[in-house]
N, C-alpha and C. Protein backbone atom coordinates (compact mmCIF):
# COMPACT_ATOMS: atom_id res chain seq x y z
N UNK A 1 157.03 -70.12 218.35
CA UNK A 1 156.77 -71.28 219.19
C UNK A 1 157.50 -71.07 220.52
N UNK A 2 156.65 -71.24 221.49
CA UNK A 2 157.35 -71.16 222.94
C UNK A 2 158.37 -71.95 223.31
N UNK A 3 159.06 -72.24 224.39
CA UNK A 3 160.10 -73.18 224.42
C UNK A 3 159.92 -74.74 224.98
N UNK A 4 158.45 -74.60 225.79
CA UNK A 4 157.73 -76.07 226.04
C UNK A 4 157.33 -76.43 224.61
N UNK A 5 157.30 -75.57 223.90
CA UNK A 5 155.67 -76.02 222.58
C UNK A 5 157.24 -77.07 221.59
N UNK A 6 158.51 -76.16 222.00
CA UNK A 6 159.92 -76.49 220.95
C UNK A 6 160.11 -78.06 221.64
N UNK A 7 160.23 -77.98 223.21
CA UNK A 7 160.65 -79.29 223.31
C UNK A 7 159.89 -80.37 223.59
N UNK A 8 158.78 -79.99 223.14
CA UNK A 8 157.35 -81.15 222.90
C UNK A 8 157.51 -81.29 221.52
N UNK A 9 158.17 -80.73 220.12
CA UNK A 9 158.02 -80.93 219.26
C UNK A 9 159.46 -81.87 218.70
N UNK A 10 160.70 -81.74 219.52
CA UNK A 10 161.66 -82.29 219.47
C UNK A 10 162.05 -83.61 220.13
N UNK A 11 160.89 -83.96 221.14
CA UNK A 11 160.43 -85.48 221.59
C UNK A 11 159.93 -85.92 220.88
N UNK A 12 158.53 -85.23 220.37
CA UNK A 12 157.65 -85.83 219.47
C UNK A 12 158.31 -86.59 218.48
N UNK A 13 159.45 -85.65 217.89
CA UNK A 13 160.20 -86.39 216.44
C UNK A 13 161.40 -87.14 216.59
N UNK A 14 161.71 -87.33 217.74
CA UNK A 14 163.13 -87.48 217.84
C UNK A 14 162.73 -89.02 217.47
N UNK A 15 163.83 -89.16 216.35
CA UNK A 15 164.04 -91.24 216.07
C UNK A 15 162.50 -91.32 215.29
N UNK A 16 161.73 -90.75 214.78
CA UNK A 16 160.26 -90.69 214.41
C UNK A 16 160.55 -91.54 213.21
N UNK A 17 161.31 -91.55 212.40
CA UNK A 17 161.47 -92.29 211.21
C UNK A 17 161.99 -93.63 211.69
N UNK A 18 162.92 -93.81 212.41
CA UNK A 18 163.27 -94.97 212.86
C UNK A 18 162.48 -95.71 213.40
N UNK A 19 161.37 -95.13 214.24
CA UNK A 19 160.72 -95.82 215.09
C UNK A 19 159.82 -96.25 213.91
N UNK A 20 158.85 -95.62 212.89
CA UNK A 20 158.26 -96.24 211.98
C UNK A 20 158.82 -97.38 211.34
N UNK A 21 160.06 -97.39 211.06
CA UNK A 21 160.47 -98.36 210.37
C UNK A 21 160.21 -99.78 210.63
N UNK A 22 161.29 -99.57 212.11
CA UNK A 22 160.77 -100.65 213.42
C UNK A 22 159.67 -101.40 213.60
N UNK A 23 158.52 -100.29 213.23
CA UNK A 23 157.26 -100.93 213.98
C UNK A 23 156.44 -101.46 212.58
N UNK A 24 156.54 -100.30 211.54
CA UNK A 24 155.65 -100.82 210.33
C UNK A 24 156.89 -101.21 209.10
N UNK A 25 157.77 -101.93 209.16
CA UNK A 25 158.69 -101.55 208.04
C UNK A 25 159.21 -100.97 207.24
N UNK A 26 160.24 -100.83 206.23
CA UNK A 26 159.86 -99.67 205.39
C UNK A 26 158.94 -99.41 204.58
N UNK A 27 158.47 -97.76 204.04
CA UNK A 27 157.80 -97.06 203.41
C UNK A 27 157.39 -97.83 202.11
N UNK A 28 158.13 -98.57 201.76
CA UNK A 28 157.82 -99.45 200.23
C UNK A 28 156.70 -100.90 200.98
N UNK A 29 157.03 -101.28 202.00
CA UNK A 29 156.53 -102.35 202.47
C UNK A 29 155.45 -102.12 203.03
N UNK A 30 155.22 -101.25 203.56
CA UNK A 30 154.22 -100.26 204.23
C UNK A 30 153.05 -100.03 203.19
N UNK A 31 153.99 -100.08 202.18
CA UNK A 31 152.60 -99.29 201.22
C UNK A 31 151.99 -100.93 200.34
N UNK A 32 153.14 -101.32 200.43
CA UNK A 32 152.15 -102.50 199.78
C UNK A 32 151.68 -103.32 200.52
N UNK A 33 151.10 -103.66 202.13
CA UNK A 33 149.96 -103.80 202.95
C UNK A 33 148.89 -103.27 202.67
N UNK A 34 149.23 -101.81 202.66
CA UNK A 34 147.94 -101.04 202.53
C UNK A 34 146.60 -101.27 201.37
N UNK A 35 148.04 -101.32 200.22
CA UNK A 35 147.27 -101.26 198.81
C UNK A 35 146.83 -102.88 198.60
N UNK A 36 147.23 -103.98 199.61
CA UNK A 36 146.44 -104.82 199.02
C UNK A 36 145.37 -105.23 199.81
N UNK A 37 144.91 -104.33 201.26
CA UNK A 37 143.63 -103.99 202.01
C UNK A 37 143.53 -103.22 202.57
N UNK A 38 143.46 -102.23 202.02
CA UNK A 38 143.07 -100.74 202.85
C UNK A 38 142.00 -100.87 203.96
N UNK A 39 141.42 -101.27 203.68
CA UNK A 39 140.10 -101.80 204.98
C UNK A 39 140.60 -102.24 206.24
N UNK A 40 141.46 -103.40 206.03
CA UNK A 40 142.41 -104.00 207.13
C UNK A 40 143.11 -102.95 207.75
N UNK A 41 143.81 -102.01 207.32
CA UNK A 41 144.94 -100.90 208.00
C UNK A 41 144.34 -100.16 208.72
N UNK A 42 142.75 -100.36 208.64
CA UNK A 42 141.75 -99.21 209.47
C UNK A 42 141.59 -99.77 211.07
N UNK A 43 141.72 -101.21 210.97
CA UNK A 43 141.96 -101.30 212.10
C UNK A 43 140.35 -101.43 212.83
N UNK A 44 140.28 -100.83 214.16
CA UNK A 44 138.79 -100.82 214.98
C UNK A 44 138.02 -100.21 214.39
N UNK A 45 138.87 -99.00 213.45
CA UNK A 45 137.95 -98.02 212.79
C UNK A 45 137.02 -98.53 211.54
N UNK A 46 137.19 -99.44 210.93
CA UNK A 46 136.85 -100.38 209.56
C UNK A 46 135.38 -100.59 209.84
N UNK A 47 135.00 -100.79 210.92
CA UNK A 47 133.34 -100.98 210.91
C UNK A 47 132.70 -99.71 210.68
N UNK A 48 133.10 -98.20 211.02
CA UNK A 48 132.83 -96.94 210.74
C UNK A 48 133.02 -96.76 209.26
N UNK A 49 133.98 -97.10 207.99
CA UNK A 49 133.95 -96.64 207.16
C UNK A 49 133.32 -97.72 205.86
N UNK A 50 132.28 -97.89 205.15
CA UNK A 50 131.83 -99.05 204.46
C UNK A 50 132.01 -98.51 202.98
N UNK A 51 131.14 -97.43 202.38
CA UNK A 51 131.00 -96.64 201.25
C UNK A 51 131.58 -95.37 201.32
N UNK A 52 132.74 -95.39 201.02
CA UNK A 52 133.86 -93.72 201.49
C UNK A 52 133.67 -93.20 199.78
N UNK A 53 133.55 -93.63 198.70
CA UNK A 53 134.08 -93.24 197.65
C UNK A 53 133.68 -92.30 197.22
N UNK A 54 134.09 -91.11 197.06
CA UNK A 54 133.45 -90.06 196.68
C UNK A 54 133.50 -88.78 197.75
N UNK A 55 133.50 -89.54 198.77
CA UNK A 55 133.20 -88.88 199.89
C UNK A 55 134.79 -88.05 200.51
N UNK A 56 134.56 -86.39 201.04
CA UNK A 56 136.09 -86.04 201.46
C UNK A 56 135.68 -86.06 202.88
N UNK A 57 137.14 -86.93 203.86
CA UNK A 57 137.20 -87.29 205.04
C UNK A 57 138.43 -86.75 205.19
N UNK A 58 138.54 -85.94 206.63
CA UNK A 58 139.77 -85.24 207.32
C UNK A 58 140.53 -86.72 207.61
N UNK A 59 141.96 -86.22 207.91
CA UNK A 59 142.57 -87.20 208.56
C UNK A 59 142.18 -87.12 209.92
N UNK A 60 141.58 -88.84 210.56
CA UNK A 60 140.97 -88.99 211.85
C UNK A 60 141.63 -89.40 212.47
N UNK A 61 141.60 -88.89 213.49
CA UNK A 61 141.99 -89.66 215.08
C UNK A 61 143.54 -89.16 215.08
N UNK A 62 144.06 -88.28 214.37
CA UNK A 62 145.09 -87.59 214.81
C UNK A 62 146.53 -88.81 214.60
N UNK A 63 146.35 -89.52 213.02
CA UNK A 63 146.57 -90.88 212.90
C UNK A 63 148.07 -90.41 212.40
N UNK A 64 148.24 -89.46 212.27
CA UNK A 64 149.48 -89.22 211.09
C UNK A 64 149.54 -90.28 209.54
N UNK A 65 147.98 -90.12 208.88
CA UNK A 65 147.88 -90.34 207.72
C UNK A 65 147.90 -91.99 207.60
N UNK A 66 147.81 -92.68 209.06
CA UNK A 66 147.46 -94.40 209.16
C UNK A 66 146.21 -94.44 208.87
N UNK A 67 145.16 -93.69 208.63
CA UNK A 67 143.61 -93.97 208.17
C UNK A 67 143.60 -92.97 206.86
N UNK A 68 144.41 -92.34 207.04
CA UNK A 68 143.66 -91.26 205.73
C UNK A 68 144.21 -91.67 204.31
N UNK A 69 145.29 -92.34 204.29
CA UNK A 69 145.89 -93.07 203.07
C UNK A 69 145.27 -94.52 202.67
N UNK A 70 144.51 -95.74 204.01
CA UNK A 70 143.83 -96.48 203.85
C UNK A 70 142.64 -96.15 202.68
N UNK A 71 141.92 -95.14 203.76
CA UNK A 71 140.66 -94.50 203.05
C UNK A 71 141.05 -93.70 201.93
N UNK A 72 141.88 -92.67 201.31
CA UNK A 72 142.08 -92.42 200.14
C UNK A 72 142.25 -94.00 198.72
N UNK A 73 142.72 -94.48 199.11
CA UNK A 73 142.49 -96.15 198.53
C UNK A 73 141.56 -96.68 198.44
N UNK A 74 140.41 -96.88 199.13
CA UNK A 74 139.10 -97.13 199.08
C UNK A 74 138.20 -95.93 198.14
């Protein structure tokens, strides 16, 4: 890794857990939003996904796993 690619990756993360916490609570609380409407956590995207089941979908929109754990639930 080059040394721009190092300190684009050390912004990117810096406080990354904290800042989740902050914004979505913790990981236990987090998950039980999800699991009691995965549909809801999709957000704008929810009109795009109706009948997923069965179906394999990449993680979209570069979400860090905010749509792809919704939709694995569905």
């Amino acid at each position: 890794m080059n040394e721009q690619s190092t300190k684009n990756k050390e912004a990117w993360e810096y406080r990354a857990y904290e800042f989740w916490n902050m914004r979505e609570g913790s990981p236990a609380e987090k998950a039980k939003k999800i699991m009691k409407d995965p549909k809801a956590c999709l957000k704008i995207h929810q009109k795009y996904f109706h009948d997923v089941k069965g179906l394999k979908i990449g993680n979209p929109c570069g979400s860090n796993g905010r749509k792809a754990v919704p939709l694995a639930l569905m």
